[in-house]
N, C-alpha and C. Protein backbone atom coordinates (compact mmCIF):
# COMPACT_ATOMS: atom_id res chain seq x y z
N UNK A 1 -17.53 8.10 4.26
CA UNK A 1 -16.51 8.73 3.44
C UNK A 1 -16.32 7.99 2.13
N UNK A 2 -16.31 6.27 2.27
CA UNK A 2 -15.96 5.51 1.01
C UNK A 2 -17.31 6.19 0.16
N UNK A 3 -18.43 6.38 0.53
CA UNK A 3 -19.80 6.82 -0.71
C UNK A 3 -19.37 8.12 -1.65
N UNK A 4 -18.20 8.83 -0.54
CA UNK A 4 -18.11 9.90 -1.89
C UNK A 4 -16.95 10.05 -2.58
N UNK A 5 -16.45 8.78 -2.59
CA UNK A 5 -15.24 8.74 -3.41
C UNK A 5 -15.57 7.99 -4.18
N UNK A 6 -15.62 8.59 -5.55
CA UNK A 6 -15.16 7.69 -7.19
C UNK A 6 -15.03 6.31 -6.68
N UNK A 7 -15.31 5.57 -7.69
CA UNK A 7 -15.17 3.39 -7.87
C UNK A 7 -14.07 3.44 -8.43
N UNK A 8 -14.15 4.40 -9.41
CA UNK A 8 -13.13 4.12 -10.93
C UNK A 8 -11.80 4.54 -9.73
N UNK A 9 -11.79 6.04 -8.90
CA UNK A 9 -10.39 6.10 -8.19
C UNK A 9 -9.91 5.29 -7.27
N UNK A 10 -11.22 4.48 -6.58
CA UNK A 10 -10.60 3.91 -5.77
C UNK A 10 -9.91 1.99 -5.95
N UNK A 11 -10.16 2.04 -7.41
CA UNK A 11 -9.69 0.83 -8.46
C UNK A 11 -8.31 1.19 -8.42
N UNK A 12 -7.78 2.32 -8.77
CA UNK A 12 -6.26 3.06 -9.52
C UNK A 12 -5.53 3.50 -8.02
N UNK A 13 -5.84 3.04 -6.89
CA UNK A 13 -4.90 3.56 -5.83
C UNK A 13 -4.03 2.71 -5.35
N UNK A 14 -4.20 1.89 -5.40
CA UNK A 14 -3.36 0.66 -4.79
C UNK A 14 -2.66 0.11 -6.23
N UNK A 15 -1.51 0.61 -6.10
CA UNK A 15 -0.68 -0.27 -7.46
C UNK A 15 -0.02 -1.85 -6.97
N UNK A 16 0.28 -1.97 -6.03
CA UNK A 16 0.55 -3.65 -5.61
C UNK A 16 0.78 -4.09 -4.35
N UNK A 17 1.22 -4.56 -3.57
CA UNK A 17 1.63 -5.21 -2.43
C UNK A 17 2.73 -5.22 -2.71
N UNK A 18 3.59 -4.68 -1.17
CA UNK A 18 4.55 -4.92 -1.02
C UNK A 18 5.24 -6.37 -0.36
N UNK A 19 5.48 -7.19 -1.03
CA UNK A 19 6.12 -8.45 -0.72
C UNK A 19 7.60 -8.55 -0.33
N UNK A 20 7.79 -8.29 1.10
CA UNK A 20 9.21 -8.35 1.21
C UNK A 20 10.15 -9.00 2.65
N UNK A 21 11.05 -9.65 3.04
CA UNK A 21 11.07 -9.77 4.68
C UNK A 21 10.54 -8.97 5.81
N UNK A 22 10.10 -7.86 5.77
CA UNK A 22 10.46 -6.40 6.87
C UNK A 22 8.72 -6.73 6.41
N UNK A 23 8.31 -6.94 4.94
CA UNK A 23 6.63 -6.79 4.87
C UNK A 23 6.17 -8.05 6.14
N UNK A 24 6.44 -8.96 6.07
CA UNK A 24 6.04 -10.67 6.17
C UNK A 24 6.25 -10.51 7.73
N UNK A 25 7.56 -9.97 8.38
CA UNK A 25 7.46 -9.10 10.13
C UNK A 25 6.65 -8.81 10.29
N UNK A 26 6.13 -7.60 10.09
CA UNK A 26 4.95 -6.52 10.41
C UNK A 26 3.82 -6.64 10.04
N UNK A 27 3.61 -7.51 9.22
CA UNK A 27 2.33 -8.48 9.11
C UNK A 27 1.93 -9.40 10.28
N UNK A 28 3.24 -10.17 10.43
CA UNK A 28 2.94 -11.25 11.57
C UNK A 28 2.79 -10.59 13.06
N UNK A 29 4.04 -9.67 12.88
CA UNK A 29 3.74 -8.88 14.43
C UNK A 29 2.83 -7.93 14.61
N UNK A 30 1.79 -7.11 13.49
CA UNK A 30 1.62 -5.96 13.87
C UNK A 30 0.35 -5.58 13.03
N UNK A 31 -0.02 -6.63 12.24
CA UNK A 31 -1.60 -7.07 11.58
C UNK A 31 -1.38 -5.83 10.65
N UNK A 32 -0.45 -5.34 10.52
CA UNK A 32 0.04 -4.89 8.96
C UNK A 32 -0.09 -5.39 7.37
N UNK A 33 -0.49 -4.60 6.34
CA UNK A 33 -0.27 -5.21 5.31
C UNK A 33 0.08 -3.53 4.61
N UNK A 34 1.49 -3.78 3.96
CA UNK A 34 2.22 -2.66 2.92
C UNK A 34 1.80 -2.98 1.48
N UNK A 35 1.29 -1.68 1.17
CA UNK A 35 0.97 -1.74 0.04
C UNK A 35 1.65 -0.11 -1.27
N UNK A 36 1.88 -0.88 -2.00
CA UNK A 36 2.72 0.47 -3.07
C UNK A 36 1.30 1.67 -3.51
N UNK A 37 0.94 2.84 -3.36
CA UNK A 37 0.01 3.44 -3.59
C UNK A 37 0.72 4.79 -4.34
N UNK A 38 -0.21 5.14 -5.25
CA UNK A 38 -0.66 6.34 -6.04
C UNK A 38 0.06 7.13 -4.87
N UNK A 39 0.54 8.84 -5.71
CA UNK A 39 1.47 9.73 -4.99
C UNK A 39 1.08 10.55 -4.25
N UNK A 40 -0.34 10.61 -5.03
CA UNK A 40 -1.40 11.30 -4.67
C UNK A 40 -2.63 11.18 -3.75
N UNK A 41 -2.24 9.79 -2.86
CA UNK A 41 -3.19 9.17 -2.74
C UNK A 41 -3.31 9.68 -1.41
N UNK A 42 -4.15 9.83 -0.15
CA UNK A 42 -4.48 10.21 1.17
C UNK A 42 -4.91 9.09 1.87
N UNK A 43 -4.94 9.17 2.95
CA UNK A 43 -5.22 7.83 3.93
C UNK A 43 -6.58 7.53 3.82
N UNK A 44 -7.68 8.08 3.91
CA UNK A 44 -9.26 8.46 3.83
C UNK A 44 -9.47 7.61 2.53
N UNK A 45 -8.41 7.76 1.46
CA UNK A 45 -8.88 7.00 0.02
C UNK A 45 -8.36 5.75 0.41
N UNK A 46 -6.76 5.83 0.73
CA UNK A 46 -6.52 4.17 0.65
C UNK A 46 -7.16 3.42 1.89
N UNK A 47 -7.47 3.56 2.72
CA UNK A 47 -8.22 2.62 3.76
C UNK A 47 -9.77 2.56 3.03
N UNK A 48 -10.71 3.49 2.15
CA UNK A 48 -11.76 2.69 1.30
C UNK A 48 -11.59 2.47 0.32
N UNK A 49 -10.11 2.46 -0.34
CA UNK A 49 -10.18 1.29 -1.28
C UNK A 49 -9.51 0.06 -0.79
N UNK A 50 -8.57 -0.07 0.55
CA UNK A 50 -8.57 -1.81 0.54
C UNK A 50 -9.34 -2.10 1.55
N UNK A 51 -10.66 -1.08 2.16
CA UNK A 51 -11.75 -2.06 2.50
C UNK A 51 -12.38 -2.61 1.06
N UNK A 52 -12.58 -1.65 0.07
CA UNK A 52 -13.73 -2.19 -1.10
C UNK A 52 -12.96 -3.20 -1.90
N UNK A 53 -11.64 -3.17 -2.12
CA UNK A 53 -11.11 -4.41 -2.93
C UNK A 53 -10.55 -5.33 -2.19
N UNK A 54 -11.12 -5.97 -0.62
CA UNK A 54 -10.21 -6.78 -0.05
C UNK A 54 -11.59 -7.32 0.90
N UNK A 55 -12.33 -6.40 0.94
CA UNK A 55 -13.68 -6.50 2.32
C UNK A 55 -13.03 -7.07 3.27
N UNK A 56 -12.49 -5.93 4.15
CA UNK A 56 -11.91 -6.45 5.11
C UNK A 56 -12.18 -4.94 6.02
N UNK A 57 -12.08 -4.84 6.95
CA UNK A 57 -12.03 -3.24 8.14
C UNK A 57 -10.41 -2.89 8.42
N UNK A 58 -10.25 -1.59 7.98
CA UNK A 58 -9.26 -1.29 8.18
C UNK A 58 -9.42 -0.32 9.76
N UNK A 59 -8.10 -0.44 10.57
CA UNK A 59 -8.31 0.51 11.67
C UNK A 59 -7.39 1.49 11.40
N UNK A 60 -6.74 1.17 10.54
CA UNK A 60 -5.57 2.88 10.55
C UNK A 60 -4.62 2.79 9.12
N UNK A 61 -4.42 4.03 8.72
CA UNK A 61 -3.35 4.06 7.70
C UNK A 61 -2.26 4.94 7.99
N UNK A 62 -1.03 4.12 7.67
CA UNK A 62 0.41 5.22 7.93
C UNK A 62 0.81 5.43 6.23
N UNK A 63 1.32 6.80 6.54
CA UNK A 63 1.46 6.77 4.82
C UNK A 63 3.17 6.91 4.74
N UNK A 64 4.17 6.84 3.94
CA UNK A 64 5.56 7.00 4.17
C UNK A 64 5.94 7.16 2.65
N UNK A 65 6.77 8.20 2.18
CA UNK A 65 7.15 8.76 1.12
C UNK A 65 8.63 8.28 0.31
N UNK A 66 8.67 7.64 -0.10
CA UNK A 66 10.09 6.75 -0.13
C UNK A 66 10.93 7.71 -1.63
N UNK A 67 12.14 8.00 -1.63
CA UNK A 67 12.57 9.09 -2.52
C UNK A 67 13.54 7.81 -3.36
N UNK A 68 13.17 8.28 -4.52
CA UNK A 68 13.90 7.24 -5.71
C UNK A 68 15.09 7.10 -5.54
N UNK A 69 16.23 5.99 -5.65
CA UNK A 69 17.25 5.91 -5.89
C UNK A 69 18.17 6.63 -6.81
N UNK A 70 19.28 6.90 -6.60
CA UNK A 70 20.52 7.52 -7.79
C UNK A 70 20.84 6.17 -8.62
N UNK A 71 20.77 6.29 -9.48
CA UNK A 71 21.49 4.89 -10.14
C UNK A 71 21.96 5.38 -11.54
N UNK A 72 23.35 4.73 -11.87
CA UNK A 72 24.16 5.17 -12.72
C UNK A 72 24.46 3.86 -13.81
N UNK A 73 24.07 4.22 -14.92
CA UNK A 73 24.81 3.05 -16.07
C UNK A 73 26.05 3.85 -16.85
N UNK A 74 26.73 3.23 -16.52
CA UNK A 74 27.84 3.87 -17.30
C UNK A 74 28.33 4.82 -17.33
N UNK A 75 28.34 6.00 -18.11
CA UNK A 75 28.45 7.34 -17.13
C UNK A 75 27.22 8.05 -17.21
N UNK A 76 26.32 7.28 -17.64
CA UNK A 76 24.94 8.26 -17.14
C UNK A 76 24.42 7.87 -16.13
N UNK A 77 24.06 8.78 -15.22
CA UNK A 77 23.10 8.92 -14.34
C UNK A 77 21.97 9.45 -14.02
N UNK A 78 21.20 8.19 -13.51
CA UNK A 78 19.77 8.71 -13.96
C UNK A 78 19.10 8.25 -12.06
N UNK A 79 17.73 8.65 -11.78
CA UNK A 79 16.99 8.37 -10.84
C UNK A 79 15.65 8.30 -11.06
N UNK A 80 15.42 6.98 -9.90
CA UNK A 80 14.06 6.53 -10.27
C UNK A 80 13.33 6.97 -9.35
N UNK A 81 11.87 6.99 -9.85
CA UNK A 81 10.73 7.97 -9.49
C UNK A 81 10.37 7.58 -8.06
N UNK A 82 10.41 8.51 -7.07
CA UNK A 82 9.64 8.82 -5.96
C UNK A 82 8.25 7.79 -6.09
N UNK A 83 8.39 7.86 -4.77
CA UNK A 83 6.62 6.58 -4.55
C UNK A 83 6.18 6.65 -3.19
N UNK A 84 5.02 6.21 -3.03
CA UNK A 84 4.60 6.21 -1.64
C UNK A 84 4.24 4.77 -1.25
N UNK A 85 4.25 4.70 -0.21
CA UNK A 85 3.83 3.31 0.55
C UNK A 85 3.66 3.56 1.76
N UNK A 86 1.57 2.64 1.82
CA UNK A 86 1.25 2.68 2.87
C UNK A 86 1.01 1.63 3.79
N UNK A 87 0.86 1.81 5.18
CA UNK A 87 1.05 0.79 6.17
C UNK A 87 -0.50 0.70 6.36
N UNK A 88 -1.17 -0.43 5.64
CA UNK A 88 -2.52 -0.83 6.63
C UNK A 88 -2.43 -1.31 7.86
N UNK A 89 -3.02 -0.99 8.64
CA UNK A 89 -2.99 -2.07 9.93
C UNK A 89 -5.08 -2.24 10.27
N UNK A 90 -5.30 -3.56 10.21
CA UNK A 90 -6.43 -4.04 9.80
C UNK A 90 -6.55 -4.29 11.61
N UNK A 91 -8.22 -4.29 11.49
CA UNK A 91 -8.99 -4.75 12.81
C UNK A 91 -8.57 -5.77 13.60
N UNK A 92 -8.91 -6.06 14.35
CA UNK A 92 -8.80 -7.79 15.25
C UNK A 92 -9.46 -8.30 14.47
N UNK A 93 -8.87 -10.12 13.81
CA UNK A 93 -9.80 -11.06 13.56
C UNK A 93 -9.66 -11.00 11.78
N UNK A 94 -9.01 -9.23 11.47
CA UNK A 94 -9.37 -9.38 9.80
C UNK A 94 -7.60 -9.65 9.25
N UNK A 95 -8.23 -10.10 7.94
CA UNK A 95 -7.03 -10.91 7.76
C UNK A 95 -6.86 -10.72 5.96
N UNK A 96 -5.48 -10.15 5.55
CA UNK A 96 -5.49 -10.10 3.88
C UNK A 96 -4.32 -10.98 3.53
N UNK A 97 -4.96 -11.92 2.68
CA UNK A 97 -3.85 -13.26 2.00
C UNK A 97 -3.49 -13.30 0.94
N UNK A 98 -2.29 -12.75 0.90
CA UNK A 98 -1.96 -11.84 -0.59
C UNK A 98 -0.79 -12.83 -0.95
N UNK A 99 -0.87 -14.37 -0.52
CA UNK A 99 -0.21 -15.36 -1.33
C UNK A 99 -1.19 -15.87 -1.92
N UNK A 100 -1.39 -16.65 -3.29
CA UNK A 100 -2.36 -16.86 -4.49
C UNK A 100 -2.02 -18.69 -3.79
N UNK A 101 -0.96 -18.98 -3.73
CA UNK A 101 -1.15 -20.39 -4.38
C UNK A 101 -1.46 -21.39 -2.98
N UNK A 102 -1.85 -20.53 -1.85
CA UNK A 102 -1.98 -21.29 -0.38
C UNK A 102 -4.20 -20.93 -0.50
């Protein structure tokens, strides 16, 4: 499946890691790694792009649709944009170390 998907799309799907307490859990318990992805993105793309930018085997992707916040300055109110985030959960044995300075 990764041979017939675009390089260039599968560069632009993964916008960052999610770094957070609830991430750093489900990592340790559950060989999870959350990552912020494109809106557009499908499980089939993001599991070959963080095998190709991580070389690692992915065994499954959960995908979850998170709806922007209301947030108000003053008396305007405005809301921020809808996003998706997906749940890798990687093979036995594979492992993604998405701290830089260890």
């Amino acid at each position: 499946m990764s041979a017939q998907i675009n390089e260039a799309r599968l560069l632009q799907i993964i916008d960052a890691p999610v770094v957070s307490e609830k991430g750093t859990f489900v990592a340790d318990k559950h060989q999870q790694v959350i990552f912020r992805v494109v809106s557009d993105a499908t499980k089939p793309e993001i599991k070959a792009a963080v095998e190709h930018l991580f070389k690692v085997q992915v065994e499954s992707v959960q995908v979850l649709n998170v709806k922007g916040k209301v947030k108000r300055s003053g008396r305007f109110i405005g809301k921020r944009k809808d996003w998706k985030k997906a749940y890798v959960c990687l093979k036995p044995g594979q492992e993604i170390n998405l701290v830089a300075g260890e």
